[in-house]
C-alpha atoms as a PDB file:
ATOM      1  CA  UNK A   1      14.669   3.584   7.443  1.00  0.00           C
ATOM      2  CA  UNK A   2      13.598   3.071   4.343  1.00  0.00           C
ATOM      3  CA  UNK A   3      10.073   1.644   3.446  1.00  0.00           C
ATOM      4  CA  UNK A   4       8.300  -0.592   0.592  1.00  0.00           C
ATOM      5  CA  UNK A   5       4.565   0.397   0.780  1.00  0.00           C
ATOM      6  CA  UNK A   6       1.901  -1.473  -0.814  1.00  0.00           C
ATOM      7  CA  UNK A   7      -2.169  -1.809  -0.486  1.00  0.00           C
ATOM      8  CA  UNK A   8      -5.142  -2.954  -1.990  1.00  0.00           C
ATOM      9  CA  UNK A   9      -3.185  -5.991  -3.948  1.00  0.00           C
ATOM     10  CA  UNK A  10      -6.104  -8.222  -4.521  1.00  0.00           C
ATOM     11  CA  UNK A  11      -4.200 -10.623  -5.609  1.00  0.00           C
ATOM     12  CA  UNK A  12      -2.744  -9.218  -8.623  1.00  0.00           C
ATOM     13  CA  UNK A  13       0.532 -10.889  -8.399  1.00  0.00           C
ATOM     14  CA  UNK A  14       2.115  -9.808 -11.338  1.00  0.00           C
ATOM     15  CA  UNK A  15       2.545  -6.561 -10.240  1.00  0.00           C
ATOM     16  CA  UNK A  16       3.011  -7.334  -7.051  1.00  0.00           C
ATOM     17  CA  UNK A  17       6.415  -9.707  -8.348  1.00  0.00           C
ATOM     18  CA  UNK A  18       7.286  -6.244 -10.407  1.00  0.00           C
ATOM     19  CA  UNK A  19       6.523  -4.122  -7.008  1.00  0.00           C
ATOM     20  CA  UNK A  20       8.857  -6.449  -4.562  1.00  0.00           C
ATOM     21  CA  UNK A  21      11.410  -6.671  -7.189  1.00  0.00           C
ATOM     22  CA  UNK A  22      11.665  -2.697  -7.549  1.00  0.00           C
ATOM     23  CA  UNK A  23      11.881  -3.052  -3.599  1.00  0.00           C
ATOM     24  CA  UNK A  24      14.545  -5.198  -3.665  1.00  0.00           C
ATOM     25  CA  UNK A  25      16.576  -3.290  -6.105  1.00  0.00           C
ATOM     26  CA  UNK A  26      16.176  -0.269  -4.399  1.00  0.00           C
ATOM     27  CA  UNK A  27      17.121  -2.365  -0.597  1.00  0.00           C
ATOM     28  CA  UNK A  28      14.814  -1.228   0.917  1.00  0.00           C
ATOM     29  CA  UNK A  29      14.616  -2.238   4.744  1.00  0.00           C
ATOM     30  CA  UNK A  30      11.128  -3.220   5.617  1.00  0.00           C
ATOM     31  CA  UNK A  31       7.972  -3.459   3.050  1.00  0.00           C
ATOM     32  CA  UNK A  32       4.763  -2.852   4.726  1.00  0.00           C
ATOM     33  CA  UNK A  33       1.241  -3.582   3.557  1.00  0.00           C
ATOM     34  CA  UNK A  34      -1.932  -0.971   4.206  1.00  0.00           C
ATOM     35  CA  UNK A  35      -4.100  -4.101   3.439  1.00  0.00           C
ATOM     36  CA  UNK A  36      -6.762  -5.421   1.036  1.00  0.00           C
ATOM     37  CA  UNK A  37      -4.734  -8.593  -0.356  1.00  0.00           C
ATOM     38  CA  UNK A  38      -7.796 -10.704  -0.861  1.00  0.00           C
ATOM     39  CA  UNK A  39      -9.993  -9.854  -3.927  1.00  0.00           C
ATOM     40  CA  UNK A  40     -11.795 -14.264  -5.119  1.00  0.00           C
ATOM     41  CA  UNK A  41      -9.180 -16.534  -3.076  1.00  0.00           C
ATOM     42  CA  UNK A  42      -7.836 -17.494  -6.226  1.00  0.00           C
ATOM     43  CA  UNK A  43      -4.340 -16.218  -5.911  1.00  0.00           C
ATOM     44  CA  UNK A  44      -4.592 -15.497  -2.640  1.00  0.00           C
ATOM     45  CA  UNK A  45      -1.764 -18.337  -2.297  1.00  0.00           C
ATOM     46  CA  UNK A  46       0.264 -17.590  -4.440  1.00  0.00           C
ATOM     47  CA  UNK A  47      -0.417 -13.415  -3.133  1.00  0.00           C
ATOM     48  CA  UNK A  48       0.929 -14.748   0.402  1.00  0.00           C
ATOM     49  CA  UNK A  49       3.911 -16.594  -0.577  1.00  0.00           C
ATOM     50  CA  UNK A  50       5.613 -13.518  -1.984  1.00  0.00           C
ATOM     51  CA  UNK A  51       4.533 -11.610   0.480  1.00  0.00           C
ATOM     52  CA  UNK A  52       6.076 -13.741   3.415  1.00  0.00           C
ATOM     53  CA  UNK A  53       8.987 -14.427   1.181  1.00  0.00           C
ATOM     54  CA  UNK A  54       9.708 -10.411   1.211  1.00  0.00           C
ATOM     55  CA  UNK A  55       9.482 -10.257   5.104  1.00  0.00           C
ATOM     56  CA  UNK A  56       6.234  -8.013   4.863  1.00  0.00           C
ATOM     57  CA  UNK A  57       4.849  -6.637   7.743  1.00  0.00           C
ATOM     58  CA  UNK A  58       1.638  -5.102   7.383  1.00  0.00           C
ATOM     59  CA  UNK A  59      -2.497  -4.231   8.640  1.00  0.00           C
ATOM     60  CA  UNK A  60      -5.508  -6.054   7.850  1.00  0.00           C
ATOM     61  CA  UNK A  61      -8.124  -4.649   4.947  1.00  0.00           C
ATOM     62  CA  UNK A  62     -11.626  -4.791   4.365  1.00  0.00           C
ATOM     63  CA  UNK A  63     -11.291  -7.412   1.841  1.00  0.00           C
ATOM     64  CA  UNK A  64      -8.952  -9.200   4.725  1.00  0.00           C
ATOM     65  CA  UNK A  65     -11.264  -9.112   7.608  1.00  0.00           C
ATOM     66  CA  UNK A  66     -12.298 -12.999   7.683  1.00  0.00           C
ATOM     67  CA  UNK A  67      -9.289 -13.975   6.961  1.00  0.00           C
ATOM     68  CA  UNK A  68      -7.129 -12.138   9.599  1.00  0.00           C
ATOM     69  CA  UNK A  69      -9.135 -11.145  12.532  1.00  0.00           C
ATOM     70  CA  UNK A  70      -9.999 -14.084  14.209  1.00  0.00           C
ATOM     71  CA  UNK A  71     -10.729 -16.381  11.189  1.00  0.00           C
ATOM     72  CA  UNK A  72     -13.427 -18.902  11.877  1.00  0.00           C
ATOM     73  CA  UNK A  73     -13.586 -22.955  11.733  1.00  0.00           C
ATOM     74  CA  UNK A  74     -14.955 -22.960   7.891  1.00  0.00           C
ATOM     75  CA  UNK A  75     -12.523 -20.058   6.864  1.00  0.00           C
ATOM     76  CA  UNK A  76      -9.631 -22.062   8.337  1.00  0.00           C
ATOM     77  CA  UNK A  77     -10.620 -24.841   6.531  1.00  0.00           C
ATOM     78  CA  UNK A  78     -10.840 -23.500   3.562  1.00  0.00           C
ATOM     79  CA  UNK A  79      -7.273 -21.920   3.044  1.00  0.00           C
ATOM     80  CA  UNK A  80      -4.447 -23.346   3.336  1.00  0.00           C
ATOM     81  CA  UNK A  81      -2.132 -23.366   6.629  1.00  0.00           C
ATOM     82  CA  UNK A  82       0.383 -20.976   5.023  1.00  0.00           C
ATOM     83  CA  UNK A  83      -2.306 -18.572   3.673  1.00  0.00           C
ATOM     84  CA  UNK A  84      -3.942 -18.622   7.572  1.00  0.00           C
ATOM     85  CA  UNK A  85      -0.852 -17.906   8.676  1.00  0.00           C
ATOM     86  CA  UNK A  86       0.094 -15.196   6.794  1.00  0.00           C
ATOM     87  CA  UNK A  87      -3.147 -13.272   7.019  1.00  0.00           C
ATOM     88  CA  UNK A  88      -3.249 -13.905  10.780  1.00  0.00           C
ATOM     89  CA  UNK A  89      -0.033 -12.410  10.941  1.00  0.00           C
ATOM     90  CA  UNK A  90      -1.253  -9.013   9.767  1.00  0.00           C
ATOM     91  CA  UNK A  91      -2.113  -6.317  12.624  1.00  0.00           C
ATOM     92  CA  UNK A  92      -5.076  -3.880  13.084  1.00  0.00           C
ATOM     93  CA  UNK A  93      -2.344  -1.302  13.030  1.00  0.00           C
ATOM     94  CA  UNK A  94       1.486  -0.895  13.015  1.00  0.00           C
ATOM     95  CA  UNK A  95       3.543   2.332  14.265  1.00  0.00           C
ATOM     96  CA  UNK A  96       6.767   2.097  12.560  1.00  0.00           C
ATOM     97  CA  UNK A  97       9.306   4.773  13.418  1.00  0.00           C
ATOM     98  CA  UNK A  98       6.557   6.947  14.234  1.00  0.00           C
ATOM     99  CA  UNK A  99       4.892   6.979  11.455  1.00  0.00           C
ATOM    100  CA  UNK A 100       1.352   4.900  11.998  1.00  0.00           C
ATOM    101  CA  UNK A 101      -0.229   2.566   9.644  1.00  0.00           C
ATOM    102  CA  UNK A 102      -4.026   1.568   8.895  1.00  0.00           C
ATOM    103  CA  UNK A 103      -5.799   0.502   6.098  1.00  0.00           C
ATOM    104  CA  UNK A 104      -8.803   3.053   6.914  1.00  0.00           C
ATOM    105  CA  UNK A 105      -9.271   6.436   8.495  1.00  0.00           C
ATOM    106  CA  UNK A 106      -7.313   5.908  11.832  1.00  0.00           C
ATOM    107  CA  UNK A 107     -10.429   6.716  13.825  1.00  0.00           C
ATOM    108  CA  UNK A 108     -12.013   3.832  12.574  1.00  0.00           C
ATOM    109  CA  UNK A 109     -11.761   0.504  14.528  1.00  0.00           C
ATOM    110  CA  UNK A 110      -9.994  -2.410  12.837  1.00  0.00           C
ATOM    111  CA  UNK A 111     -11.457  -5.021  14.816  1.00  0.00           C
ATOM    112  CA  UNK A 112     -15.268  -3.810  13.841  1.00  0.00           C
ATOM    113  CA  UNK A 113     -15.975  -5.081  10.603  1.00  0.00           C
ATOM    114  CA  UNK A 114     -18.840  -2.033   9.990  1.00  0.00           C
ATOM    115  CA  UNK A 115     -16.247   0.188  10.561  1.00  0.00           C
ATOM    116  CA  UNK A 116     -13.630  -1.592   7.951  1.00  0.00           C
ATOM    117  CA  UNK A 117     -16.367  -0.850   5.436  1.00  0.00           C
ATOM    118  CA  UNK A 118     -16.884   2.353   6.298  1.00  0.00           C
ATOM    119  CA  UNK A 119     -17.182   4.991   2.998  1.00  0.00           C
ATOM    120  CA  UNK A 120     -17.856   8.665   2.988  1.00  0.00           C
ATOM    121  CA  UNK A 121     -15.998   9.830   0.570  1.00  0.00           C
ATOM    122  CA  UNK A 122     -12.485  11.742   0.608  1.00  0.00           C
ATOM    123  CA  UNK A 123     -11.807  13.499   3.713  1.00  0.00           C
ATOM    124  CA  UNK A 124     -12.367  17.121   2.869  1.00  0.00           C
ATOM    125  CA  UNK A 125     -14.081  19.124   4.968  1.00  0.00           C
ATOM    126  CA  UNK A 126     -12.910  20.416   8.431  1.00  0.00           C
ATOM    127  CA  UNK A 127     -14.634  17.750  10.442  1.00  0.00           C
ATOM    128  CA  UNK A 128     -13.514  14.652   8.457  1.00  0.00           C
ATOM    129  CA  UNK A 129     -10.277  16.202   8.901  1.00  0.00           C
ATOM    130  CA  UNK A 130      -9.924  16.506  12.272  1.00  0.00           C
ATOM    131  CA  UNK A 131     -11.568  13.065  13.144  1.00  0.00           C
ATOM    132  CA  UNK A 132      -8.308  11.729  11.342  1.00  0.00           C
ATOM    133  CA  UNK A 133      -5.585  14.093  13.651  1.00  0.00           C
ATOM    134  CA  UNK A 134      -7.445  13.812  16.636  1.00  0.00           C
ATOM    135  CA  UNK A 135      -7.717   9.824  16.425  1.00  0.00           C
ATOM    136  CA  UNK A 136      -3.746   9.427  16.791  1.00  0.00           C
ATOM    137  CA  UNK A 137      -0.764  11.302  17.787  1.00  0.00           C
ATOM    138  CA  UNK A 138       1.638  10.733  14.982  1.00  0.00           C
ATOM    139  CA  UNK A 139       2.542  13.024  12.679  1.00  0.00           C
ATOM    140  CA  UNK A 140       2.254  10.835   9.629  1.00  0.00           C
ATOM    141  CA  UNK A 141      -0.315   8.854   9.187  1.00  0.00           C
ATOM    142  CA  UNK A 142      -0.525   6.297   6.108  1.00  0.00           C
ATOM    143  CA  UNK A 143      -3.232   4.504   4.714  1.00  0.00           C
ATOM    144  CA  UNK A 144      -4.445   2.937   1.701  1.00  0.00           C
ATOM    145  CA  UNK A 145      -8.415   1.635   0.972  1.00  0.00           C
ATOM    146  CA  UNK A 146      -9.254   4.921  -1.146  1.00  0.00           C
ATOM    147  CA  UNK A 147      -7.705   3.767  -4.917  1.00  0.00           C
ATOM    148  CA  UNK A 148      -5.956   6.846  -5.552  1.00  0.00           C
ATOM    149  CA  UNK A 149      -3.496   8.614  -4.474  1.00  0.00           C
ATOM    150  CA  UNK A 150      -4.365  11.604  -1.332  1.00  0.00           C
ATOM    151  CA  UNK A 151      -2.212  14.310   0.297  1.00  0.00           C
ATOM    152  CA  UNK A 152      -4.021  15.738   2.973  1.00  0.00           C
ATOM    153  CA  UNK A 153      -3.016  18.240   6.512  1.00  0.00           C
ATOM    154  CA  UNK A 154      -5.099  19.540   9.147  1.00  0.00           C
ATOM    155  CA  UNK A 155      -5.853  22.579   6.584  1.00  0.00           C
ATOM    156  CA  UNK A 156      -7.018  20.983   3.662  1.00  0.00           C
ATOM    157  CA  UNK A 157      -6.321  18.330   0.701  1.00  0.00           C
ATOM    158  CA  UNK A 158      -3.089  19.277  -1.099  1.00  0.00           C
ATOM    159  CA  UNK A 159      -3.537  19.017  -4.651  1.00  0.00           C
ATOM    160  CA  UNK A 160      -0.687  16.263  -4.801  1.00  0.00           C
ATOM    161  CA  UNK A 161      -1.902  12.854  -6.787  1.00  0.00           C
ATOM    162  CA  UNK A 162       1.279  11.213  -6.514  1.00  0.00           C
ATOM    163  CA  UNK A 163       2.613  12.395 -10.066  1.00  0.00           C
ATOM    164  CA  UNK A 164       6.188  13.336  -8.158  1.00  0.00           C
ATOM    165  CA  UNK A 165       8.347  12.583  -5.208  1.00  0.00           C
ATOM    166  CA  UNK A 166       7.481  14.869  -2.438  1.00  0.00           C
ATOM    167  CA  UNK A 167       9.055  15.913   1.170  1.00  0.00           C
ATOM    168  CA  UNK A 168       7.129  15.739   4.473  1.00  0.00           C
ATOM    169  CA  UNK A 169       8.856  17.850   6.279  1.00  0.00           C
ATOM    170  CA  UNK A 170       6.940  19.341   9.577  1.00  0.00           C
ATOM    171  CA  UNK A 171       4.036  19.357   9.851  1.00  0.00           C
ATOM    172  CA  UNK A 172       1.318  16.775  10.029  1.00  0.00           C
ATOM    173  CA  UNK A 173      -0.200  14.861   6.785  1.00  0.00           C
ATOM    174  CA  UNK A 174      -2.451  12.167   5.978  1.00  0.00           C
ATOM    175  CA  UNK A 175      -0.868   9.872   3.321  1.00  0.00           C
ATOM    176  CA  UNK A 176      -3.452   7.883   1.284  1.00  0.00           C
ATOM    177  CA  UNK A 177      -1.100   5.811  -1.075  1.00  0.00           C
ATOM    178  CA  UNK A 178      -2.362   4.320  -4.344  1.00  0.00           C
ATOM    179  CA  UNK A 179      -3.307   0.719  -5.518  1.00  0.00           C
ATOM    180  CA  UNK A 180      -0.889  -1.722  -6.259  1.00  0.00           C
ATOM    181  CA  UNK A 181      -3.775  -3.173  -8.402  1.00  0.00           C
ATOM    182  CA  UNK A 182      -3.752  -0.517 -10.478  1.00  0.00           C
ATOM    183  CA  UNK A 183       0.296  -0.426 -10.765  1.00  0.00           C
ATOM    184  CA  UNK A 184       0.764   2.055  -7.712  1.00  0.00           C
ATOM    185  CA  UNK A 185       3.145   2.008  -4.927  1.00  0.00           C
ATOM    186  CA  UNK A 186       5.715   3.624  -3.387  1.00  0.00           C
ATOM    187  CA  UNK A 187       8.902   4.224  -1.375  1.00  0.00           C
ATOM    188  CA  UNK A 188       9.473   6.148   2.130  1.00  0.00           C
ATOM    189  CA  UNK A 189      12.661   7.291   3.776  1.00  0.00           C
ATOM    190  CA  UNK A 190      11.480   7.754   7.526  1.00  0.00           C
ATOM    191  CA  UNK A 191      15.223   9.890   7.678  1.00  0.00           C
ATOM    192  CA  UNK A 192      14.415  12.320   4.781  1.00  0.00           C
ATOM    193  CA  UNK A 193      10.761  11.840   5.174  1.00  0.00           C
ATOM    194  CA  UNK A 194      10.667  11.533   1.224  1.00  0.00           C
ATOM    195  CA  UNK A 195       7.672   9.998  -0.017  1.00  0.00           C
ATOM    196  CA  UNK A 196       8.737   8.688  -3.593  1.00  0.00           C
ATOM    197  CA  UNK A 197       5.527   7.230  -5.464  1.00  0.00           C
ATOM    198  CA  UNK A 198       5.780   5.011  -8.722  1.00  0.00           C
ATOM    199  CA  UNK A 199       3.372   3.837 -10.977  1.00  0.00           C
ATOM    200  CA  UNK A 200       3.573   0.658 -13.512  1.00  0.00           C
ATOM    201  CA  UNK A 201       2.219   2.113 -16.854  1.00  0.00           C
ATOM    202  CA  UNK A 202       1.634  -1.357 -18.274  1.00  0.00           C
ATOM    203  CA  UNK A 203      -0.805  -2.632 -15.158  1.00  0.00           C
ATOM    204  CA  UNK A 204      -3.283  -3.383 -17.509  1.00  0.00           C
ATOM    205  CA  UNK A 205      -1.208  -5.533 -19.442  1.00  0.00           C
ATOM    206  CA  UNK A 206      -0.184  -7.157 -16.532  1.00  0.00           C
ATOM    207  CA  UNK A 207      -4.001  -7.665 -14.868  1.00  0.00           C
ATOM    208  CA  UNK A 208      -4.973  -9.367 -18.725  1.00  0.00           C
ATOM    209  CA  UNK A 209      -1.669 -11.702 -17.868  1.00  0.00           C
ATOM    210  CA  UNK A 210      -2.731 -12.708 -14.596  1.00  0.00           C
ATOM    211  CA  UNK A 211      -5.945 -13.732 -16.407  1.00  0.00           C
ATOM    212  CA  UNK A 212      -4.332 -15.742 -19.153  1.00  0.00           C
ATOM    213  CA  UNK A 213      -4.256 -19.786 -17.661  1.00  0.00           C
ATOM    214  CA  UNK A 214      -0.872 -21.878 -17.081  1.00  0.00           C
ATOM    215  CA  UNK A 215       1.254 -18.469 -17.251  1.00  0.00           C
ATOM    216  CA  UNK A 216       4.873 -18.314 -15.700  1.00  0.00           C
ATOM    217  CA  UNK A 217       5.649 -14.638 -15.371  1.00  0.00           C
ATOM    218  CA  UNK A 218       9.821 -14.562 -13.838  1.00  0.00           C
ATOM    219  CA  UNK A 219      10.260 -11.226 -12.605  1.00  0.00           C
ATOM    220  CA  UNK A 220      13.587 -10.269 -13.579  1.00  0.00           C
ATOM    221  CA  UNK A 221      12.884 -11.552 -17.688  1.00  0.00           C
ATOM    222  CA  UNK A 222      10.679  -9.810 -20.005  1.00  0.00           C
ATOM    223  CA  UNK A 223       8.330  -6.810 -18.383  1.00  0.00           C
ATOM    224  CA  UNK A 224      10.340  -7.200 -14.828  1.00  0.00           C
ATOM    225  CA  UNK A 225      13.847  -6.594 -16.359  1.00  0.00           C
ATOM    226  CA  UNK A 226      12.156  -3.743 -18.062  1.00  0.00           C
ATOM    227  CA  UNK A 227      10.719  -2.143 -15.191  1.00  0.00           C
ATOM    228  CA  UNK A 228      13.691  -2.524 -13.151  1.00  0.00           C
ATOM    229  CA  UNK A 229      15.235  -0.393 -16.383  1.00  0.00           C
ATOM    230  CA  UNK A 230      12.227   2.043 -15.804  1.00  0.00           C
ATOM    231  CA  UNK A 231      10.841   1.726 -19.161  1.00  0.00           C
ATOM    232  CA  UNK A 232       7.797   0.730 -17.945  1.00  0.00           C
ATOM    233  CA  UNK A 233       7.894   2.590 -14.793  1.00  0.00           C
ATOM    234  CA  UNK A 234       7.442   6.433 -13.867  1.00  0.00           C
ATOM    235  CA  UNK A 235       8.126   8.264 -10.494  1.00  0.00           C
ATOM    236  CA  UNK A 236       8.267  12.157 -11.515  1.00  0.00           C
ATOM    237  CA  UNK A 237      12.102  11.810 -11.116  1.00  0.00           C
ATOM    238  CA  UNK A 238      13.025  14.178 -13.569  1.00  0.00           C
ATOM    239  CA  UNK A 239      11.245  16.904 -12.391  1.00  0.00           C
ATOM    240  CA  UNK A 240      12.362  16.083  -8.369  1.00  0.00           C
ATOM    241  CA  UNK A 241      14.448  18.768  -7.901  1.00  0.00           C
ATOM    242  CA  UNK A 242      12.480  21.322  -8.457  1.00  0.00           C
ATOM    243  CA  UNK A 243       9.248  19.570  -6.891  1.00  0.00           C
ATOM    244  CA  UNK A 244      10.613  17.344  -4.008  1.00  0.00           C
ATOM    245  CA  UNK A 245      10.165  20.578  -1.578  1.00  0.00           C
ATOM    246  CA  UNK A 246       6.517  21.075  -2.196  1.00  0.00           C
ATOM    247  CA  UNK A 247       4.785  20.187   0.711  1.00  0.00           C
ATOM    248  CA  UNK A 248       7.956  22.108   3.163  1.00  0.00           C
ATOM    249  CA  UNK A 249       6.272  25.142   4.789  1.00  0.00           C
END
């Protein structure tokens, strides 16, 4: 199966257009979200629409929290139905082909906002480590919250930062993937276990055009048909071959 993954959005929908169109070029068959789609509520609409639109499945942020765990009278009322019922729709967790999905460490509890907010830096040490493998039983665990890209096993942090595809073979890893606000995201083949991440070198450009009033960005014109060339878009392809086996024992 292969997967879209995205996190930590907030609401840049530019990139987000460039991010599901890249999915849909590649046909992928499910794209998941590791949460954080809200950042002010102003595009959280328009965030939503694409998002449902692509058949994302996905868990709840930080930023999310009000909005999908048990939103309250005023929140409701503030957002439109089709916002609410996206947002709602989004799960503390998700276990997909046995991989499991969180947008925090996955011994932290979802439904305890404290917890969502929890920060302690990367896990590095021996003890931060094995909170994260003890919590659940899977052998891959994904997650996003962090901003950067993180490799890490029961031994250690690998010195991967998502600059080339890589190979998950045996083993058990801790997959922090990058920010799609930032231009990061990235593709997973639960058959190869090949974790392909890309990276949209002109996400600045794009966060200054989400600022810029009355804009119509089309996806497949302009930047999108250019990404969808890869000019604007690296993955460490060229150097797969030789790199793609780095994390096999």
């Amino acid at each position: 199966m292969k997967l879209g993954l995205l996190t930590d959005i907030h609401e840049q929908v530019e990139i987000l257009h460039l991010a599901l169109c890249h999915f849909a070029k590649a046909r992928v068959d499910q794209v998941v979200v590791l949460g954080d789609l809200f950042e002010t509520g102003q595009r959280i609409n328009e965030t939503c629409r694409l998002l449902a639109e692509a058949n994302a499945i996905g868990v709840w942020g930080n930023h999310d929290y009000g909005l999908s765990f048990k939103p309250s009278t005023e929140v409701r009322a503030k957002y439109s139905t089709d916002v609410i019922e996206y947002m709602t729709s989004l799960r503390p967790r998700l276990d997909i082909d046995g991989c499991h999905f969180t947008h925090v460490e996955p011994w932290l509890d979802p439904e305890n906002e404290s917890d969502m907010w929890y920060y302690e830096g990367l896990p590095g040490d021996r003890r931060k480590l094995n909170r994260i493998f003890n919590a659940v039983p899977n052998r891959l665990v994904f997650a996003g919250h962090f901003h950067k890209w993180l490799l890490a096993s029961p031994g250690g942090i690998d010195n991967w930062q998502g600059d080339y595809p890589i190979r998950l073979h045996d083993g058990r890893y801790f997959v922090v993937v990058g920010p799609l606000c930032e231009g990061q995201y990235a593709i997973f083949d639960t058959v190869t276990s090949e974790l392909t991440p890309f990276n949209v070198q002109e996400a600045s450009l794009l966060r200054t055009m989400s600022s810029t009033p009355n804009l119509e960005f089309h996806p497949l014109d302009g930047i999108g048909r250019e990404i969808l060339g890869e000019s604007v878009l690296t993955s460490g392809r060229a150097s797969a071959a030789s790199r793609v086996n780095a994390v096999q024992p």
